[in-house]
PDB file of N, CA and C in Angstrom:
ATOM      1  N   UNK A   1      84.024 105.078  85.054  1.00  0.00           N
ATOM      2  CA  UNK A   1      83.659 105.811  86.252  1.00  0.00           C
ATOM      3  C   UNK A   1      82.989 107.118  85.831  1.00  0.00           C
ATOM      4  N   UNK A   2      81.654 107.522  86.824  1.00  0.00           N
ATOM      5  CA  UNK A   2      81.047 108.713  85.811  1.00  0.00           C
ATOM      6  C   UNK A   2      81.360 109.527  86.966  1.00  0.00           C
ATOM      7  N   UNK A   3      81.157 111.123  87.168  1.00  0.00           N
ATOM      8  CA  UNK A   3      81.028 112.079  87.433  1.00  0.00           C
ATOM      9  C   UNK A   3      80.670 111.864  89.017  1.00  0.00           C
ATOM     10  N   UNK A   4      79.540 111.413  89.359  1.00  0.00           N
ATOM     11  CA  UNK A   4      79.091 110.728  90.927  1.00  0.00           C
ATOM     12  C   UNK A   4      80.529 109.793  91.297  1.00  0.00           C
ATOM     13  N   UNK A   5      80.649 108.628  90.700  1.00  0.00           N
ATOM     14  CA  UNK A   5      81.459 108.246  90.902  1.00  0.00           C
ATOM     15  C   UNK A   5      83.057 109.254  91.572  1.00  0.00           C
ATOM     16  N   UNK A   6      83.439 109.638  91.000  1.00  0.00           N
ATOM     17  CA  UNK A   6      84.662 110.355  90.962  1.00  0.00           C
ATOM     18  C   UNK A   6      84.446 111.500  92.116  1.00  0.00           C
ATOM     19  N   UNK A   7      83.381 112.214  92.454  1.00  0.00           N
ATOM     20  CA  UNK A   7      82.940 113.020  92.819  1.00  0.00           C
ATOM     21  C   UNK A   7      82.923 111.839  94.663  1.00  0.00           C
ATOM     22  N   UNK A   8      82.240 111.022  94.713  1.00  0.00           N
ATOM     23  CA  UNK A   8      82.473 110.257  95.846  1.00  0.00           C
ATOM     24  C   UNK A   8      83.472 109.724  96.247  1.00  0.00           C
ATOM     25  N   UNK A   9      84.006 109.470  95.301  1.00  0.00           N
ATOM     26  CA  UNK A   9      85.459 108.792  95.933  1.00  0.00           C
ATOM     27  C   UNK A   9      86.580 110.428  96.488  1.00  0.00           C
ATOM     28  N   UNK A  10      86.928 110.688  95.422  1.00  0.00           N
ATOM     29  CA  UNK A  10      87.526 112.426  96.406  1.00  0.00           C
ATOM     30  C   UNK A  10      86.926 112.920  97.632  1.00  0.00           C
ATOM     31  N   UNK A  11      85.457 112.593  97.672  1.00  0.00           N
ATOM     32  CA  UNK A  11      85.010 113.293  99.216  1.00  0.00           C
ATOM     33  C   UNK A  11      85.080 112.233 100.618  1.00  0.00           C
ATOM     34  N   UNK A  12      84.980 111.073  99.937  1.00  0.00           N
ATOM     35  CA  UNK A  12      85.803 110.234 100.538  1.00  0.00           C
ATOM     36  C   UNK A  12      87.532 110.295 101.230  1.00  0.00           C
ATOM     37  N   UNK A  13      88.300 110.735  99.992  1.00  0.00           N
ATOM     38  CA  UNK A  13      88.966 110.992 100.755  1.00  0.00           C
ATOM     39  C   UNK A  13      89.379 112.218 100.973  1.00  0.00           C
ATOM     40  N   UNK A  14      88.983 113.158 100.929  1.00  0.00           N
ATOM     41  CA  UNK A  14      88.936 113.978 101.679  1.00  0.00           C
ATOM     42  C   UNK A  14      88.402 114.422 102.829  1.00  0.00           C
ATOM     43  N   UNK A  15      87.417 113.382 103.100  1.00  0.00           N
ATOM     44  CA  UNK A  15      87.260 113.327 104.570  1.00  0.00           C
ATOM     45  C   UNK A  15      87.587 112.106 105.415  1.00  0.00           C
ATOM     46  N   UNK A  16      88.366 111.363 104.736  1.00  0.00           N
ATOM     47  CA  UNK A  16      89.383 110.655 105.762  1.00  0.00           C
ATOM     48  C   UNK A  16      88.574 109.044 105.688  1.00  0.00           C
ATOM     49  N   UNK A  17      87.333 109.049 104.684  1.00  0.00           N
ATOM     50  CA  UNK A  17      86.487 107.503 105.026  1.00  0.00           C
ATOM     51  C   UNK A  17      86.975 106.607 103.747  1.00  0.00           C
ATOM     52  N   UNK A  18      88.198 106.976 102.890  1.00  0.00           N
ATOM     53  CA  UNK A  18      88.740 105.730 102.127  1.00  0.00           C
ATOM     54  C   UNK A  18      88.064 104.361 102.363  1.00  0.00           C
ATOM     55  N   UNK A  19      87.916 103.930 103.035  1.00  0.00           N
ATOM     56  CA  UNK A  19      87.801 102.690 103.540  1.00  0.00           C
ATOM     57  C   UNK A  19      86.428 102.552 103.539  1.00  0.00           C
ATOM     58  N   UNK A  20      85.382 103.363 103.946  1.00  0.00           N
ATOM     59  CA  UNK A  20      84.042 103.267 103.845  1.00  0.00           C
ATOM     60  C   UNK A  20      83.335 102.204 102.792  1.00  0.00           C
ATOM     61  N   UNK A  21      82.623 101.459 102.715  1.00  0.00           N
ATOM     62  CA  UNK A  21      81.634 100.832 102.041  1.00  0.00           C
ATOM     63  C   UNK A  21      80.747 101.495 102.096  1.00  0.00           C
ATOM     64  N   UNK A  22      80.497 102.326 101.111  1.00  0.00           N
ATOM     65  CA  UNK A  22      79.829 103.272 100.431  1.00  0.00           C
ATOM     66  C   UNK A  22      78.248 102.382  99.595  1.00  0.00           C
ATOM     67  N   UNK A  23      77.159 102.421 100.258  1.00  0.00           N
ATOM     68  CA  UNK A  23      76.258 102.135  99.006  1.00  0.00           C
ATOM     69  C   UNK A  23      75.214 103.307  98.395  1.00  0.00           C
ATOM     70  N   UNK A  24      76.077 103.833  97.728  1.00  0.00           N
ATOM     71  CA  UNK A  24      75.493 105.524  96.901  1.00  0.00           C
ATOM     72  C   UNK A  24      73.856 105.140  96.108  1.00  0.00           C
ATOM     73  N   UNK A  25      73.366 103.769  95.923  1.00  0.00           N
ATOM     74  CA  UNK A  25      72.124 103.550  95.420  1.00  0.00           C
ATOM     75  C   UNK A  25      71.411 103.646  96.642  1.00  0.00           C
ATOM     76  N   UNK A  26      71.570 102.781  98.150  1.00  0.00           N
ATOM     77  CA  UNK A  26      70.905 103.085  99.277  1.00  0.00           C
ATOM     78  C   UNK A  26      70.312 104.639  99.321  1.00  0.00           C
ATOM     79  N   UNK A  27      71.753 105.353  99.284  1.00  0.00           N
ATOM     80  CA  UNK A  27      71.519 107.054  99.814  1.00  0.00           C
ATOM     81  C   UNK A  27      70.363 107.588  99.027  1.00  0.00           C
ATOM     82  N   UNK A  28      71.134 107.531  98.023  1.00  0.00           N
ATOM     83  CA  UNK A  28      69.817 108.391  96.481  1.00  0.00           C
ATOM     84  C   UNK A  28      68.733 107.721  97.112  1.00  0.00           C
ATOM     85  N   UNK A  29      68.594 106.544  96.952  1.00  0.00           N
ATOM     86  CA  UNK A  29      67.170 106.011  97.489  1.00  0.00           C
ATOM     87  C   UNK A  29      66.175 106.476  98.761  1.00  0.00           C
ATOM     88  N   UNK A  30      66.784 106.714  99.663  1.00  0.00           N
ATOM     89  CA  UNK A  30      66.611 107.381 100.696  1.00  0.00           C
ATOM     90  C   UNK A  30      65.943 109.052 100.625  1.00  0.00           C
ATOM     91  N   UNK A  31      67.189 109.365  99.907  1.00  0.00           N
ATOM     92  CA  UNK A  31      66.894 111.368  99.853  1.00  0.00           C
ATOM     93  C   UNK A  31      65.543 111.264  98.675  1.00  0.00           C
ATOM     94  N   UNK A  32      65.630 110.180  98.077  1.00  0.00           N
ATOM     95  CA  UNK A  32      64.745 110.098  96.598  1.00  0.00           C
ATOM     96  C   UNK A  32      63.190 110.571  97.822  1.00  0.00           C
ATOM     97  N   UNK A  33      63.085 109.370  98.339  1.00  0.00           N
ATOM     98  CA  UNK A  33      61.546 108.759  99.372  1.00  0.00           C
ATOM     99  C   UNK A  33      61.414 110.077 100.254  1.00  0.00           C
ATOM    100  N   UNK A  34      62.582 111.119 100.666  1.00  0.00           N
ATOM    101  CA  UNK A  34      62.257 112.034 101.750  1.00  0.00           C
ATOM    102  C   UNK A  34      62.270 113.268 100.564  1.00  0.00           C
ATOM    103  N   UNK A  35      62.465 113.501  99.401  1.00  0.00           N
ATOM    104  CA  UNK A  35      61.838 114.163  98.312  1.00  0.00           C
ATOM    105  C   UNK A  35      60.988 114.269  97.832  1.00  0.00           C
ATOM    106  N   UNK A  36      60.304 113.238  97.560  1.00  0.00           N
ATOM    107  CA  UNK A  36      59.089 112.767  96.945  1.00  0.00           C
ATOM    108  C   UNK A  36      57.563 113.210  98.119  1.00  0.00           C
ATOM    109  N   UNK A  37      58.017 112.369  99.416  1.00  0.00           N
ATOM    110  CA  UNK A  37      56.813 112.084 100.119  1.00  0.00           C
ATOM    111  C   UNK A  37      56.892 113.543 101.011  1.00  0.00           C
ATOM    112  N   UNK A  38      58.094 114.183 101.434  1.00  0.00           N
ATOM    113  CA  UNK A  38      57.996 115.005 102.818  1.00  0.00           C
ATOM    114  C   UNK A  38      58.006 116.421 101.795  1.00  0.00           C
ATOM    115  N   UNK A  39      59.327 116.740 101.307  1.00  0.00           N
ATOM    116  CA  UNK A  39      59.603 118.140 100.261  1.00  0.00           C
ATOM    117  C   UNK A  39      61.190 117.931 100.224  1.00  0.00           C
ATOM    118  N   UNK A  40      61.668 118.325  98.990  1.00  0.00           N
ATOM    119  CA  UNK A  40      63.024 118.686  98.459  1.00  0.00           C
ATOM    120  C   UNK A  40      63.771 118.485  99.720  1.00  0.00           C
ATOM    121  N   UNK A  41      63.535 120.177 100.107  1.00  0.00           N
ATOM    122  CA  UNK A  41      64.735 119.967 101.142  1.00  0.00           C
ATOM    123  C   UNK A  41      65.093 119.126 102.221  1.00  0.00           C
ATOM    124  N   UNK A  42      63.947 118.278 102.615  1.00  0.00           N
ATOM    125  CA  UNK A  42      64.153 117.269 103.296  1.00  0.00           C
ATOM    126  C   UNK A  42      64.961 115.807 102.966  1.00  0.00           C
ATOM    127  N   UNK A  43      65.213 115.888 101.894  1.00  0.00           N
ATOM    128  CA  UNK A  43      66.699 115.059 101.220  1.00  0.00           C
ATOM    129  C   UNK A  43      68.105 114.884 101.927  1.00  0.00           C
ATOM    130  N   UNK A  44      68.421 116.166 101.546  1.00  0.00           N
ATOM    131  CA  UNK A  44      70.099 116.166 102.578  1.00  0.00           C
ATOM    132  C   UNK A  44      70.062 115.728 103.752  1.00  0.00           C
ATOM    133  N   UNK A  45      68.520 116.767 104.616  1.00  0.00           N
ATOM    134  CA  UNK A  45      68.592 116.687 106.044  1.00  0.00           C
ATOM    135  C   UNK A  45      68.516 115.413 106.550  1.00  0.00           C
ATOM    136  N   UNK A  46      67.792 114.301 105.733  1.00  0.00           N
ATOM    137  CA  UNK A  46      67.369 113.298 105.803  1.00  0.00           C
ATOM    138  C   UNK A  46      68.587 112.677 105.893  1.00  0.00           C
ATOM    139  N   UNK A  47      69.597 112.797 104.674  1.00  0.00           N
ATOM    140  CA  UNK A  47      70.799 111.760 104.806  1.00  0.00           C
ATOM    141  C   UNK A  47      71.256 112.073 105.909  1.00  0.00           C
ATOM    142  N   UNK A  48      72.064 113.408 105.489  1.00  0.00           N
ATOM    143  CA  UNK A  48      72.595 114.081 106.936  1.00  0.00           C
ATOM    144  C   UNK A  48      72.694 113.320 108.409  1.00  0.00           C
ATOM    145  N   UNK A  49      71.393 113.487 108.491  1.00  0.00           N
ATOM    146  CA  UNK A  49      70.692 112.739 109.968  1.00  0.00           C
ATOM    147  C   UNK A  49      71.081 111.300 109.855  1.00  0.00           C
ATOM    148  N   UNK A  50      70.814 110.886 109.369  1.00  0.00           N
ATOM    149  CA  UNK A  50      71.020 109.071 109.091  1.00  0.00           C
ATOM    150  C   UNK A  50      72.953 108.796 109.342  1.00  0.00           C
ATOM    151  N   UNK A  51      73.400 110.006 108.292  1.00  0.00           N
ATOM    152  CA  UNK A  51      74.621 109.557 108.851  1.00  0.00           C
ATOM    153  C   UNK A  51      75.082 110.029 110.193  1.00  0.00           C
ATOM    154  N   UNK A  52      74.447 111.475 110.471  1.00  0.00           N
ATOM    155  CA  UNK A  52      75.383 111.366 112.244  1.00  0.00           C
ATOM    156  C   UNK A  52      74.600 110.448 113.183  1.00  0.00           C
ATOM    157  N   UNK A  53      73.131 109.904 112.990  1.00  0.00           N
ATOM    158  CA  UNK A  53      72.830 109.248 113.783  1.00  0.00           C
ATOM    159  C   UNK A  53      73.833 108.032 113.794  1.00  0.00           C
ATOM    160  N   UNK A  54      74.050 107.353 112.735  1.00  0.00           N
ATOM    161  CA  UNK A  54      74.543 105.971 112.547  1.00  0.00           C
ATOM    162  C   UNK A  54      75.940 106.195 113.086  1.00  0.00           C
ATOM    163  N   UNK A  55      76.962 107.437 112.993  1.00  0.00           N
ATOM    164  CA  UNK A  55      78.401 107.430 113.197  1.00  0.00           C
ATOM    165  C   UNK A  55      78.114 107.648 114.861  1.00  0.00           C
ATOM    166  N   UNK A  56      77.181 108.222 115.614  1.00  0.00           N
ATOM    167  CA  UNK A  56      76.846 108.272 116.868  1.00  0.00           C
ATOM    168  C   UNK A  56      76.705 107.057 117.602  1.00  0.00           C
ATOM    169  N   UNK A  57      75.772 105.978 117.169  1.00  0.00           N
ATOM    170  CA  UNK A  57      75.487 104.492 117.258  1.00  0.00           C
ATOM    171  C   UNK A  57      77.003 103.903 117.082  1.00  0.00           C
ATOM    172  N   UNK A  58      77.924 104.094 116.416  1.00  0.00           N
ATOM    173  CA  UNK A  58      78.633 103.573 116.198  1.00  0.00           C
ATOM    174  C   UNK A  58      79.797 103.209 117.149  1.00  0.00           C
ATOM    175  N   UNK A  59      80.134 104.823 117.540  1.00  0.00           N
ATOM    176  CA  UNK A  59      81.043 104.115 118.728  1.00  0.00           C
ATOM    177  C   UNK A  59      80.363 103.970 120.360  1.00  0.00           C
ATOM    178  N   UNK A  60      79.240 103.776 120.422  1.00  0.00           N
ATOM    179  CA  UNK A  60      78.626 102.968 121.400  1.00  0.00           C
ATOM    180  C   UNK A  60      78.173 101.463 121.831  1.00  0.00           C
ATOM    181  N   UNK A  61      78.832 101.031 120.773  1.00  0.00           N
ATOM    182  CA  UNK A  61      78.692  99.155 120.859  1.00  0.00           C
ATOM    183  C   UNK A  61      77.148  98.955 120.670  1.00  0.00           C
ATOM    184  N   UNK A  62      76.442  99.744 120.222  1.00  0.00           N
ATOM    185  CA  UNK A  62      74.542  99.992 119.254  1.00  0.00           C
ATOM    186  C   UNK A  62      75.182  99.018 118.386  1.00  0.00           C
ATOM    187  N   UNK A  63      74.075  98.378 118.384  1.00  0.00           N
ATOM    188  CA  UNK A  63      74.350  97.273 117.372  1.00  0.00           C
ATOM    189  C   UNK A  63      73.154  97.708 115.801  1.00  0.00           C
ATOM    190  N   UNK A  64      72.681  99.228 116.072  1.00  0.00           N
ATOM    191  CA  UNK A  64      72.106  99.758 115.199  1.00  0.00           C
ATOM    192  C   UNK A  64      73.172 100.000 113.466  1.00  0.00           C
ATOM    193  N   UNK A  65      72.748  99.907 112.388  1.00  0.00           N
ATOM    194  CA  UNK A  65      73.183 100.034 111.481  1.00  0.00           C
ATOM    195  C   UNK A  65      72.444 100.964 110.548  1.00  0.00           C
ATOM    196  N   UNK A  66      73.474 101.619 109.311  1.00  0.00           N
ATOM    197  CA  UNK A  66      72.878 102.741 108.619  1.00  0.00           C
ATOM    198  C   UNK A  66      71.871 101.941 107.662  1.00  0.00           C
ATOM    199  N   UNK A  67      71.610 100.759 107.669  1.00  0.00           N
ATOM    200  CA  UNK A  67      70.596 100.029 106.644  1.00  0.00           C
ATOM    201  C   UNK A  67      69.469 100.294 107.667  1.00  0.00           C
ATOM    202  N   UNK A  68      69.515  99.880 108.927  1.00  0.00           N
ATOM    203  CA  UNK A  68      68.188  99.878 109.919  1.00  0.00           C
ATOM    204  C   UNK A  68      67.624 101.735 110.142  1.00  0.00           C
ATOM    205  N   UNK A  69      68.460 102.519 110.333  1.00  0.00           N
ATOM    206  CA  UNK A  69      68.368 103.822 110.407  1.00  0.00           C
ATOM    207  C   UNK A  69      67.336 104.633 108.989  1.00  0.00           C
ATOM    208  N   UNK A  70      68.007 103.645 108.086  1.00  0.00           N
ATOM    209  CA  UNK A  70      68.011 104.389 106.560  1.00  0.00           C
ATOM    210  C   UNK A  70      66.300 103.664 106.324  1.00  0.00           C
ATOM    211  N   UNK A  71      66.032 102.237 106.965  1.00  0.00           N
ATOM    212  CA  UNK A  71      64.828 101.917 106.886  1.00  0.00           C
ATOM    213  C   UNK A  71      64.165 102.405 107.850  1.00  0.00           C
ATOM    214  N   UNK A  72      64.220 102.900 108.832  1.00  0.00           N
ATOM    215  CA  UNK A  72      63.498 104.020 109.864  1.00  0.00           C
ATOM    216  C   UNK A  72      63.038 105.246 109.022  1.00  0.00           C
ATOM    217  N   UNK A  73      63.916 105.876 108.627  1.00  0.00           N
ATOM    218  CA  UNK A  73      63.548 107.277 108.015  1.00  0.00           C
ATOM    219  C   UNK A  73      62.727 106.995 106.713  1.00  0.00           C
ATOM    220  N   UNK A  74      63.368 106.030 105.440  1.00  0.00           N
ATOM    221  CA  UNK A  74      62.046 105.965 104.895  1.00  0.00           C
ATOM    222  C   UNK A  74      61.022 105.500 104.717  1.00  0.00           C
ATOM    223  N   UNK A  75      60.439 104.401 106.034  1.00  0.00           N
ATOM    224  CA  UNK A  75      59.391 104.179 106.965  1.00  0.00           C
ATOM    225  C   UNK A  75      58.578 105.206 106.949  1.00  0.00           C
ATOM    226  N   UNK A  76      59.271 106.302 107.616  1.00  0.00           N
ATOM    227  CA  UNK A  76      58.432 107.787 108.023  1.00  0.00           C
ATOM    228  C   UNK A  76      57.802 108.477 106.906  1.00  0.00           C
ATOM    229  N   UNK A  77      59.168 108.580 105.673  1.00  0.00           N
ATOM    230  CA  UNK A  77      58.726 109.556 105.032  1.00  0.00           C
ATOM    231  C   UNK A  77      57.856 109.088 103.993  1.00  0.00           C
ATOM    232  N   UNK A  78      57.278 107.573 103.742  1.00  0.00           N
ATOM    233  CA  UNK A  78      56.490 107.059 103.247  1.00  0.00           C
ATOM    234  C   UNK A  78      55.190 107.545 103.681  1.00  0.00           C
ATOM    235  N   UNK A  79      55.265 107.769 104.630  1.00  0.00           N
ATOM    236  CA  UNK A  79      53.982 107.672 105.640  1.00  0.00           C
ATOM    237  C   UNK A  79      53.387 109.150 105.953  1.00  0.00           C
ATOM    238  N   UNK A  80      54.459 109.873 105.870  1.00  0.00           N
ATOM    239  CA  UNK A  80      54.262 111.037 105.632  1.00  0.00           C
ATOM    240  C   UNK A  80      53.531 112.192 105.532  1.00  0.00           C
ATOM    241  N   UNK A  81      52.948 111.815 103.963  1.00  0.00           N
ATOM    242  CA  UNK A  81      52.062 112.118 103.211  1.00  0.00           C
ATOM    243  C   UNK A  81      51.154 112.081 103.405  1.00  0.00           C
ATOM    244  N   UNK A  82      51.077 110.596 104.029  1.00  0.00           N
ATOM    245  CA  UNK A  82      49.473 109.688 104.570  1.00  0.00           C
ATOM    246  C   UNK A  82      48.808 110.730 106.321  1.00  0.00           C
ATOM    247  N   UNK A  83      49.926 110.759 106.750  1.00  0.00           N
ATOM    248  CA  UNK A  83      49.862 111.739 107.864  1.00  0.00           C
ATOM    249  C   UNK A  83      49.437 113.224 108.184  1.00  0.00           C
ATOM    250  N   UNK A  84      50.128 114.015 106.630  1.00  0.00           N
ATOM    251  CA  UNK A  84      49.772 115.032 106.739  1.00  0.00           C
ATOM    252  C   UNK A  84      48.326 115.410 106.844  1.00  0.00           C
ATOM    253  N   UNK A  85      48.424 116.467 107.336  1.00  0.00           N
ATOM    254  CA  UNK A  85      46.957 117.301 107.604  1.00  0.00           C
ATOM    255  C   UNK A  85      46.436 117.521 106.175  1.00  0.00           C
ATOM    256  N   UNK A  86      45.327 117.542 105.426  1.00  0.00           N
ATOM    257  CA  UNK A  86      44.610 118.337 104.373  1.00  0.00           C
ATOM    258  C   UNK A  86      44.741 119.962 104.603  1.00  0.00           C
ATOM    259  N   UNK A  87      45.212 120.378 103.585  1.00  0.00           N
ATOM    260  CA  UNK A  87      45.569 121.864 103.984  1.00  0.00           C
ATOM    261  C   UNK A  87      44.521 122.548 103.796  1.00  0.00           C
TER     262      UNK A  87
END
């Protein structure tokens, strides 16, 4: 178990989601695409968002999931780039 590892599982439980199915390659992957294409700080905000959107969806019988959410956002932030204005 490395450092991430150990480091997720304690915040796990320390915030009460023991039980969570955690896929920590999804996330990185995610903050990676809203790093790369949008800027840095748009990483966290990016997860961030994905997870209160998805825990919001959740207790509404949304049959939305953090895989469909997580492919929404880096949909966008692919595209991004392609979007921005020429400065």
């Amino acid at each position: 178990m490395n450092e991430l590892d150990r480091w997720v599982e304690q915040l796990q439980e320390a915030l009460g989601l023991q039980d969570l199915a955690l896929d920590v390659g999804a996330i990185l992957d995610l903050a990676r695409v809203a790093a790369h294409e949008v800027d840095r700080p748009a990483a966290p905000l990016t997860t961030f968002l994905v997870g209160y959107a998805a825990g919001r969806a959740g207790g509404t019988g949304n049959p939305i999931t953090v895989e469909v959410l997580s492919a929404r956002a880096s949909a966008l932030a692919e595209s991004w780039a392609l979007s921005a204005p020429d400065e």
